[in-house]
C-alpha atoms as a PDB file:
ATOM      1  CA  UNK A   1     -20.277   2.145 -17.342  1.00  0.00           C
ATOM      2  CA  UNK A   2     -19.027   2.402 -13.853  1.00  0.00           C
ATOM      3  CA  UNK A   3     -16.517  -0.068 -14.233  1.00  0.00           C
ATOM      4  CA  UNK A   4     -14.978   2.009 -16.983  1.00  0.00           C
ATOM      5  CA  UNK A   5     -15.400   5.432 -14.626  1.00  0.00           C
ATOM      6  CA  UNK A   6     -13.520   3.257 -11.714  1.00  0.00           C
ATOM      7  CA  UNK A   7     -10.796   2.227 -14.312  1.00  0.00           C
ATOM      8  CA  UNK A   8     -10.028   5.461 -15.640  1.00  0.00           C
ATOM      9  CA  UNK A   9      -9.788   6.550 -11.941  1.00  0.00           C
ATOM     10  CA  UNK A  10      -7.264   3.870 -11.671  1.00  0.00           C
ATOM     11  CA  UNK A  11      -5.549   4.696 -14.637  1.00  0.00           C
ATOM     12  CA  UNK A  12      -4.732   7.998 -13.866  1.00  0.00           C
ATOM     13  CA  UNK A  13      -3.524   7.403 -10.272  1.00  0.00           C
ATOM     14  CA  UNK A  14      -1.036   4.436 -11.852  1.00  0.00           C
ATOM     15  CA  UNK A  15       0.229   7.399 -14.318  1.00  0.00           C
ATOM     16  CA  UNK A  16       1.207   9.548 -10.741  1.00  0.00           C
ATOM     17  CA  UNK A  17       3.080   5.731  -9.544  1.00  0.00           C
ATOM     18  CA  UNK A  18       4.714   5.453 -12.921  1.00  0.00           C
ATOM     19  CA  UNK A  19       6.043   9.114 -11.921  1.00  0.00           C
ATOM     20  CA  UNK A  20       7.318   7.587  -9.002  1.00  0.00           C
ATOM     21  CA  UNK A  21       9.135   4.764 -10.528  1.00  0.00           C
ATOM     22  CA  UNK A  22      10.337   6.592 -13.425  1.00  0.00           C
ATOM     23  CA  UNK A  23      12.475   8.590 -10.613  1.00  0.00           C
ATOM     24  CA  UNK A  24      13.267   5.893  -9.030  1.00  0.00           C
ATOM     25  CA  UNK A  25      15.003   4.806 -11.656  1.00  0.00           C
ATOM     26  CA  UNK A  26      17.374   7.381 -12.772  1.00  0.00           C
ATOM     27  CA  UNK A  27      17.729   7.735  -8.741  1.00  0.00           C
ATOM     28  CA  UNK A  28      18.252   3.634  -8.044  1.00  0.00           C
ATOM     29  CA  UNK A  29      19.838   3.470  -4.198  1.00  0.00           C
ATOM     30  CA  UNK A  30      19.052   6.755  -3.164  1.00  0.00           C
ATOM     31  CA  UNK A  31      18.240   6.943   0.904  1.00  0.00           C
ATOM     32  CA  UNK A  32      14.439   7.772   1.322  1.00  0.00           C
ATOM     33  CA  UNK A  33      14.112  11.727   1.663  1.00  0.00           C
ATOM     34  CA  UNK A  34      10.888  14.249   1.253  1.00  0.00           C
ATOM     35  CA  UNK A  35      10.438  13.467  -2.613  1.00  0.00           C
ATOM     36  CA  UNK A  36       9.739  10.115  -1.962  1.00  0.00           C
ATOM     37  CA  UNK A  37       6.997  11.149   0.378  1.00  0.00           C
ATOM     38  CA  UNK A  38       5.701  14.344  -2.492  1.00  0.00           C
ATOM     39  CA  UNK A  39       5.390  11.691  -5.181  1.00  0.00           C
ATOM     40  CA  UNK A  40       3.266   8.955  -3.264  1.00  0.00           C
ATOM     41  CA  UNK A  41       1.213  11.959  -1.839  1.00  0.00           C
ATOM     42  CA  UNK A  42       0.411  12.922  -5.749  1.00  0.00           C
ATOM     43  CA  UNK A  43      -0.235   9.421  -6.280  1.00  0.00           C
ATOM     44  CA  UNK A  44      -3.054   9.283  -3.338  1.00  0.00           C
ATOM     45  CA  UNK A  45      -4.305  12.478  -5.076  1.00  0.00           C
ATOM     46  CA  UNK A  46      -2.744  15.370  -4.239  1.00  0.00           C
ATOM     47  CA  UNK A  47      -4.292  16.820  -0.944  1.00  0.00           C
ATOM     48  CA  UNK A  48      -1.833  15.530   1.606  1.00  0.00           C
ATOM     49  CA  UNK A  49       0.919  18.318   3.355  1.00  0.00           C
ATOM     50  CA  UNK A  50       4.012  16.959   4.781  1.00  0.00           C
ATOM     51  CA  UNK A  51       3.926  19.951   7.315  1.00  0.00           C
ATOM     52  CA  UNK A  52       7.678  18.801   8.632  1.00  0.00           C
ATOM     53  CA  UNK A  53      10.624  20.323   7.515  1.00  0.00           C
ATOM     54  CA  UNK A  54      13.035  18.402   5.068  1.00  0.00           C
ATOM     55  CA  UNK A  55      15.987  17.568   7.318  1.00  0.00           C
ATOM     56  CA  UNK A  56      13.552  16.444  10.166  1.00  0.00           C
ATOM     57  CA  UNK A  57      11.564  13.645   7.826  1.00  0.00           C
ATOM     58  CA  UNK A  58      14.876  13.382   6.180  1.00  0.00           C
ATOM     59  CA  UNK A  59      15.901  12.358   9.857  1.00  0.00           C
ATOM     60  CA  UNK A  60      12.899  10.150  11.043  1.00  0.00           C
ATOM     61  CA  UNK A  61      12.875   8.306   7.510  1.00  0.00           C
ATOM     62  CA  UNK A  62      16.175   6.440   8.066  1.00  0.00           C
ATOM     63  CA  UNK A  63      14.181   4.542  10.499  1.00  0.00           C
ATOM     64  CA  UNK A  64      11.739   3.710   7.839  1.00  0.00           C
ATOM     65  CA  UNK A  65      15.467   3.085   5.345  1.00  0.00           C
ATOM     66  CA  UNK A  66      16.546   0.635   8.086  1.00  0.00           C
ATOM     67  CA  UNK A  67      13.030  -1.874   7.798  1.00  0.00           C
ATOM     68  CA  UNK A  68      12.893  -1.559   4.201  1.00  0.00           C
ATOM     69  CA  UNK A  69      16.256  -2.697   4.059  1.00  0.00           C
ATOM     70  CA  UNK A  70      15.326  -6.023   6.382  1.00  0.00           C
ATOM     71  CA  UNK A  71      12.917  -6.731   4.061  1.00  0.00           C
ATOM     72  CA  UNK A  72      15.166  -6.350   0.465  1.00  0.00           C
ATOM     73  CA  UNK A  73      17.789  -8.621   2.688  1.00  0.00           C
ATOM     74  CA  UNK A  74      15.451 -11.382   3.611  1.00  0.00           C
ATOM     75  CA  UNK A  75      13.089 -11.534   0.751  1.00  0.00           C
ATOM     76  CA  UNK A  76      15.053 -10.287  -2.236  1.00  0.00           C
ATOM     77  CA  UNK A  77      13.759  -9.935  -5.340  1.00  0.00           C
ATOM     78  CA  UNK A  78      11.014 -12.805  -4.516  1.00  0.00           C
ATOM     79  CA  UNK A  79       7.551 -12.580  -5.689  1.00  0.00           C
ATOM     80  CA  UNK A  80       4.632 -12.720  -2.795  1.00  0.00           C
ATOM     81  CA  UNK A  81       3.628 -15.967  -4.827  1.00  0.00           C
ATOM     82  CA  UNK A  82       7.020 -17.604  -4.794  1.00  0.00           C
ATOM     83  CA  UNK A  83       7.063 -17.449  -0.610  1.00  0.00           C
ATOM     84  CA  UNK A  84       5.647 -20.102   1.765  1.00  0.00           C
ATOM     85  CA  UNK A  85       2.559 -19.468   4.054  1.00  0.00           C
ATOM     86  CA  UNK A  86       5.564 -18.844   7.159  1.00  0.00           C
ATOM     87  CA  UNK A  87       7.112 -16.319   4.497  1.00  0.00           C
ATOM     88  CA  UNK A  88       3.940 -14.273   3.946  1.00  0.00           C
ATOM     89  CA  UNK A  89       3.365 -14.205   7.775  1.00  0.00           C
ATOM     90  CA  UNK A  90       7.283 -12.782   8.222  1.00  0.00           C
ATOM     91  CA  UNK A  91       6.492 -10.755   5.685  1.00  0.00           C
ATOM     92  CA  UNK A  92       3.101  -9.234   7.174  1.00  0.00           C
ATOM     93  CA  UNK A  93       5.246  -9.027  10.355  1.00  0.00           C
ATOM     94  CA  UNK A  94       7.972  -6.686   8.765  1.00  0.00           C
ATOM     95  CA  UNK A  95       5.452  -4.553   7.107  1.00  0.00           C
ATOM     96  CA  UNK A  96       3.527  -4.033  10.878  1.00  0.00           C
ATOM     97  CA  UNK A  97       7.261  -2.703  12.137  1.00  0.00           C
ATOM     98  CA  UNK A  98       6.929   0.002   9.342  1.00  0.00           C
ATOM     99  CA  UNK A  99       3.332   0.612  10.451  1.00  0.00           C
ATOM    100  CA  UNK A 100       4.474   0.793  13.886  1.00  0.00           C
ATOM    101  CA  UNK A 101       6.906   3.815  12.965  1.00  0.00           C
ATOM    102  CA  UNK A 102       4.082   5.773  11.363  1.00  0.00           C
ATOM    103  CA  UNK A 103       2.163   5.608  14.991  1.00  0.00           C
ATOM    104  CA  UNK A 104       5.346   6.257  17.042  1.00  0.00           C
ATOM    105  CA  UNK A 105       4.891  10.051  17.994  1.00  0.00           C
ATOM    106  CA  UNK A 106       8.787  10.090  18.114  1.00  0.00           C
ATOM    107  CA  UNK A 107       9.019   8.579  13.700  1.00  0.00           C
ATOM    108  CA  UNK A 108       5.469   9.230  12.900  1.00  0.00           C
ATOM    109  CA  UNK A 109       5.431  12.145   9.889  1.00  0.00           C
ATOM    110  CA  UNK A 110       2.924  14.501  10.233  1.00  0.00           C
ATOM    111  CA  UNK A 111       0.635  14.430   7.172  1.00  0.00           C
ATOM    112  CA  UNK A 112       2.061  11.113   6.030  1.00  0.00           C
ATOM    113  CA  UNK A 113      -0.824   8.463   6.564  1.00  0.00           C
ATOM    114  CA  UNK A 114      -0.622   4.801   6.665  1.00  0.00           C
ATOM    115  CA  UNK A 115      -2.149   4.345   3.581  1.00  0.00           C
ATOM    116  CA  UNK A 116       0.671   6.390   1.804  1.00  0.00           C
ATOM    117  CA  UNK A 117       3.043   4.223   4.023  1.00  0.00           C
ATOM    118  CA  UNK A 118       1.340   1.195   2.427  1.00  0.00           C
ATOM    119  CA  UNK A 119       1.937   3.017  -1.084  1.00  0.00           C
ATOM    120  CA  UNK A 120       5.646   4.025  -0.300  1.00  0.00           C
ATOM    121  CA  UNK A 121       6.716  -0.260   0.777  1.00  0.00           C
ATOM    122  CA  UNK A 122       4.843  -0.773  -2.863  1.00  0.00           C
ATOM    123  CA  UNK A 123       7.163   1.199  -4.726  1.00  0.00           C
ATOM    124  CA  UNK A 124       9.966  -0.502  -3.098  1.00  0.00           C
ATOM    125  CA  UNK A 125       8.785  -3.871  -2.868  1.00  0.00           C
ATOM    126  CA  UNK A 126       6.259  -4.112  -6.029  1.00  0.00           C
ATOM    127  CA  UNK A 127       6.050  -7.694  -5.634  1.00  0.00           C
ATOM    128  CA  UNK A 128       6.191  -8.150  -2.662  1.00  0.00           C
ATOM    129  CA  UNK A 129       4.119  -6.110  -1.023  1.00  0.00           C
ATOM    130  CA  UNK A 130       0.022  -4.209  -2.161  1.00  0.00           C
ATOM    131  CA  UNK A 131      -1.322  -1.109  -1.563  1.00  0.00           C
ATOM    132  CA  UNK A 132      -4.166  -1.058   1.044  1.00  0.00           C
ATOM    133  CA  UNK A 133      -6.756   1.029   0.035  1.00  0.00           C
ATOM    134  CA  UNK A 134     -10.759   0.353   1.377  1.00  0.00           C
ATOM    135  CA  UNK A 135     -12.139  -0.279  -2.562  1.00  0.00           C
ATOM    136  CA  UNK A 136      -9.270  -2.793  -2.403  1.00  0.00           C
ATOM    137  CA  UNK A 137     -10.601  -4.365   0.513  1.00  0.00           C
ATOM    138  CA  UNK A 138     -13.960  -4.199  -0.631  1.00  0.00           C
ATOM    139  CA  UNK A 139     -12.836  -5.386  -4.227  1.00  0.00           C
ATOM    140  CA  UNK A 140     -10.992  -8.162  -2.689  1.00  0.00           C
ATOM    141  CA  UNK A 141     -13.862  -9.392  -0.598  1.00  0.00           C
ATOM    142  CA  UNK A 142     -12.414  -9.241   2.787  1.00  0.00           C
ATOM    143  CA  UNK A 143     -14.762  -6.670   3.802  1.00  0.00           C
ATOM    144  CA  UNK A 144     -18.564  -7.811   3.130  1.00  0.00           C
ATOM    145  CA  UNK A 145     -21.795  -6.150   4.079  1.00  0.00           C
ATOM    146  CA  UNK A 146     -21.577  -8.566   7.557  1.00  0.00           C
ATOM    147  CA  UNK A 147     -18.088  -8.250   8.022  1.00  0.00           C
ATOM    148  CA  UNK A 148     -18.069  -3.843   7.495  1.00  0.00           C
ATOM    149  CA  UNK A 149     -18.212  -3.550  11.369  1.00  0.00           C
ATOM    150  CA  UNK A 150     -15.133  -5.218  11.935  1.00  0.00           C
ATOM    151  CA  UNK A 151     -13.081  -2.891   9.504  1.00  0.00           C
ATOM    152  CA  UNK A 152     -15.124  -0.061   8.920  1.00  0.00           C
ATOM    153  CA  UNK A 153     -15.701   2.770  11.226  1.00  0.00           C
ATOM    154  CA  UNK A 154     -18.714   5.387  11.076  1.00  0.00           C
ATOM    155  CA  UNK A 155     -17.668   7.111   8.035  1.00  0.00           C
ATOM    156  CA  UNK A 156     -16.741   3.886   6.252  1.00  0.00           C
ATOM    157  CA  UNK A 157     -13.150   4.296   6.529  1.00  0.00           C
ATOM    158  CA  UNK A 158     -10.836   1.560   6.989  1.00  0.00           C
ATOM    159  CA  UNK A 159     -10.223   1.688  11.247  1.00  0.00           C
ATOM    160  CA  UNK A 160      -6.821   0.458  11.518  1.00  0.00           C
ATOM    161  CA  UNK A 161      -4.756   0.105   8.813  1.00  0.00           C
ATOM    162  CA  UNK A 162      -2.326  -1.925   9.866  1.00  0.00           C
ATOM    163  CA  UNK A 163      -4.772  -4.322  11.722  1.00  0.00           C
ATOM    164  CA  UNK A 164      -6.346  -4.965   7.779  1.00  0.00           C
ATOM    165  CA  UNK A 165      -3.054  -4.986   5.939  1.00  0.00           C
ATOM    166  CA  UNK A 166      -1.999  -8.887   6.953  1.00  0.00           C
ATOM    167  CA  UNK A 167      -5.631  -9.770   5.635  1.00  0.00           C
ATOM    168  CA  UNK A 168      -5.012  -7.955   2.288  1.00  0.00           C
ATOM    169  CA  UNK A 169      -1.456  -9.419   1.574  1.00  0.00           C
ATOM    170  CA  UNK A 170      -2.872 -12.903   2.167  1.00  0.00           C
ATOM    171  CA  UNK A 171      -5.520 -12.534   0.300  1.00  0.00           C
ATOM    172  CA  UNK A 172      -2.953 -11.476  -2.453  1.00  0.00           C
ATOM    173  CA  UNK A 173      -0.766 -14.324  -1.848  1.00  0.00           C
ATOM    174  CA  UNK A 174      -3.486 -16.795  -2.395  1.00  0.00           C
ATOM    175  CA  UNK A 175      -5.326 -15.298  -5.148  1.00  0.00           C
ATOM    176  CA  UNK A 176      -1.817 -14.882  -7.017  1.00  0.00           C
ATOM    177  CA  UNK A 177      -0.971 -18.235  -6.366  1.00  0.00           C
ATOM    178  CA  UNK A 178      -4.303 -19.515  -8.008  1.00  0.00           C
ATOM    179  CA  UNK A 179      -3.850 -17.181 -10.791  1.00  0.00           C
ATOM    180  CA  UNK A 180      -2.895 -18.807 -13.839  1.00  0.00           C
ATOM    181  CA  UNK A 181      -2.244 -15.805 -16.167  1.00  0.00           C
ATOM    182  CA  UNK A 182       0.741 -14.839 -14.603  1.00  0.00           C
ATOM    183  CA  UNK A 183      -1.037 -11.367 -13.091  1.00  0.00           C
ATOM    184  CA  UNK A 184       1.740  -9.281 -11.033  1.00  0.00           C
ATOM    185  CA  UNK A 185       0.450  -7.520  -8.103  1.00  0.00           C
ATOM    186  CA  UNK A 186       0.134  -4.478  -9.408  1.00  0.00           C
ATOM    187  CA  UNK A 187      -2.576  -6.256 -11.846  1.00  0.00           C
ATOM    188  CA  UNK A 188      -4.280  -7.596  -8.859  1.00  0.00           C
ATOM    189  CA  UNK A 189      -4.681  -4.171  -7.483  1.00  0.00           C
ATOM    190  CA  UNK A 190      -6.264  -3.128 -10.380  1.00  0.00           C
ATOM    191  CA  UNK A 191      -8.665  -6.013 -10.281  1.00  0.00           C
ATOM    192  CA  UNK A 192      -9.749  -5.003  -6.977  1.00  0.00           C
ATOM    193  CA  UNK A 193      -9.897  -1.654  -7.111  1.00  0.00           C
ATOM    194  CA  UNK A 194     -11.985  -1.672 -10.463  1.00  0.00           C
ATOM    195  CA  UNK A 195     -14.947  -3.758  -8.781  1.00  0.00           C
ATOM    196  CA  UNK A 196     -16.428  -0.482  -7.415  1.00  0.00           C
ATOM    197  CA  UNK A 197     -18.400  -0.178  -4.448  1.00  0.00           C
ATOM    198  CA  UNK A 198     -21.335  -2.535  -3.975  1.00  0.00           C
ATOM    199  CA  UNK A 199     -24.792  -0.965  -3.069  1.00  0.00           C
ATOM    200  CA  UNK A 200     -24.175  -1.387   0.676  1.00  0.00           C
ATOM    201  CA  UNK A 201     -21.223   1.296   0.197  1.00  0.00           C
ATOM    202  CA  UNK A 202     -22.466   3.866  -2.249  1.00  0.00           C
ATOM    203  CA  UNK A 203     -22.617   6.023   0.389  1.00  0.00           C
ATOM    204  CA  UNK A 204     -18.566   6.068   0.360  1.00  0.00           C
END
């Protein structure tokens, strides 16, 4: 029963990405502006506020527009599975420059979190590169009962995002590479995110 209540949770925030992509798509090499960031905010659920005005994020996104297109240059259309271990680890390494942006008071976008960052390089890079989320981590099983200290803080939210993101992506990148069923990433996502909480974080 509340595997079913976390899938239809799941369900209904991959209807908000499917938004996303569906404008994407009649959109295809559009520059990043504010309706990128007004989508993946619905997707996260709604109660974010890019307080900024439009030609300001407008402005600090082509930093964000420069990285992303790094990453489509190097890696291509690849999928995380198809890389080498040194690819994954260039890979984690591009996606910590984009993280470093969002904590760089002079490109960081107020009401724009990392997570929603993490969502945002999804979009663009589907298979490439997973959405960070803490049931994901939990999920996953990088974060255990005797491991919560190192990535949880007092309120059991995830402390640094982009510290835990290399750990997810490998974690992807192996799993994916072991799957047999030929799962895409977004399917792994799901997987994770659809194990629930285990007793030691009901409290979440």
């Amino acid at each position: 029963m509340e595997e079913n209540t976390h899938s239809r949770k799941w369900e209904k925030m991959n209807a908000a990405l499917i938004n996303y992509k569906d404008y994407l798509k009649k959109n295809k090499d559009k520059p990043l502006d504010l309706i990128d960031l007004l989508y993946i905010s619905n997707f996260k659920g709604g109660n974010a506020a890019v307080c900024e005005s439009e030609e300001t994020v407008n402005k600090k996104l082509e930093e964000y527009d420069a990285l992303f297109l790094k990453i489509r240059e190097k890696f291509g259309e690849r999928k995380l599975e198809e890389l080498v271990q040194k690819e994954v680890e260039e890979l984690c390494k591009s996606a910590q420059e984009v993280f470093a942006l969002a904590n760089n008071d002079e490109y960081k976008i107020d009401g724009f979190k990392e997570s929603y960052l993490s969502a945002l390089m999804h979009v663009h890079f589907p298979d490439l590169l997973p959405i960070i989320d803490r049931r994901v981590m939990v999920g996953s099983g990088i974060i255990t009962k005797e491991k919560k200290s190192d990535y949880l803080n007092g309120s059991n939210q995830l402390k640094n995002i982009s510290f835990c993101y290399p750990f997810l992506v490998n974690r992807s990148y192996h799993d994916l590479k072991k799957d047999k069923s030929n799962k895409s990433l977004r399917d792994l996502d799901k997987h994770y995110f659809i194990q629930g909480f285990l007793a030691w974080m009901r409290k979440c």
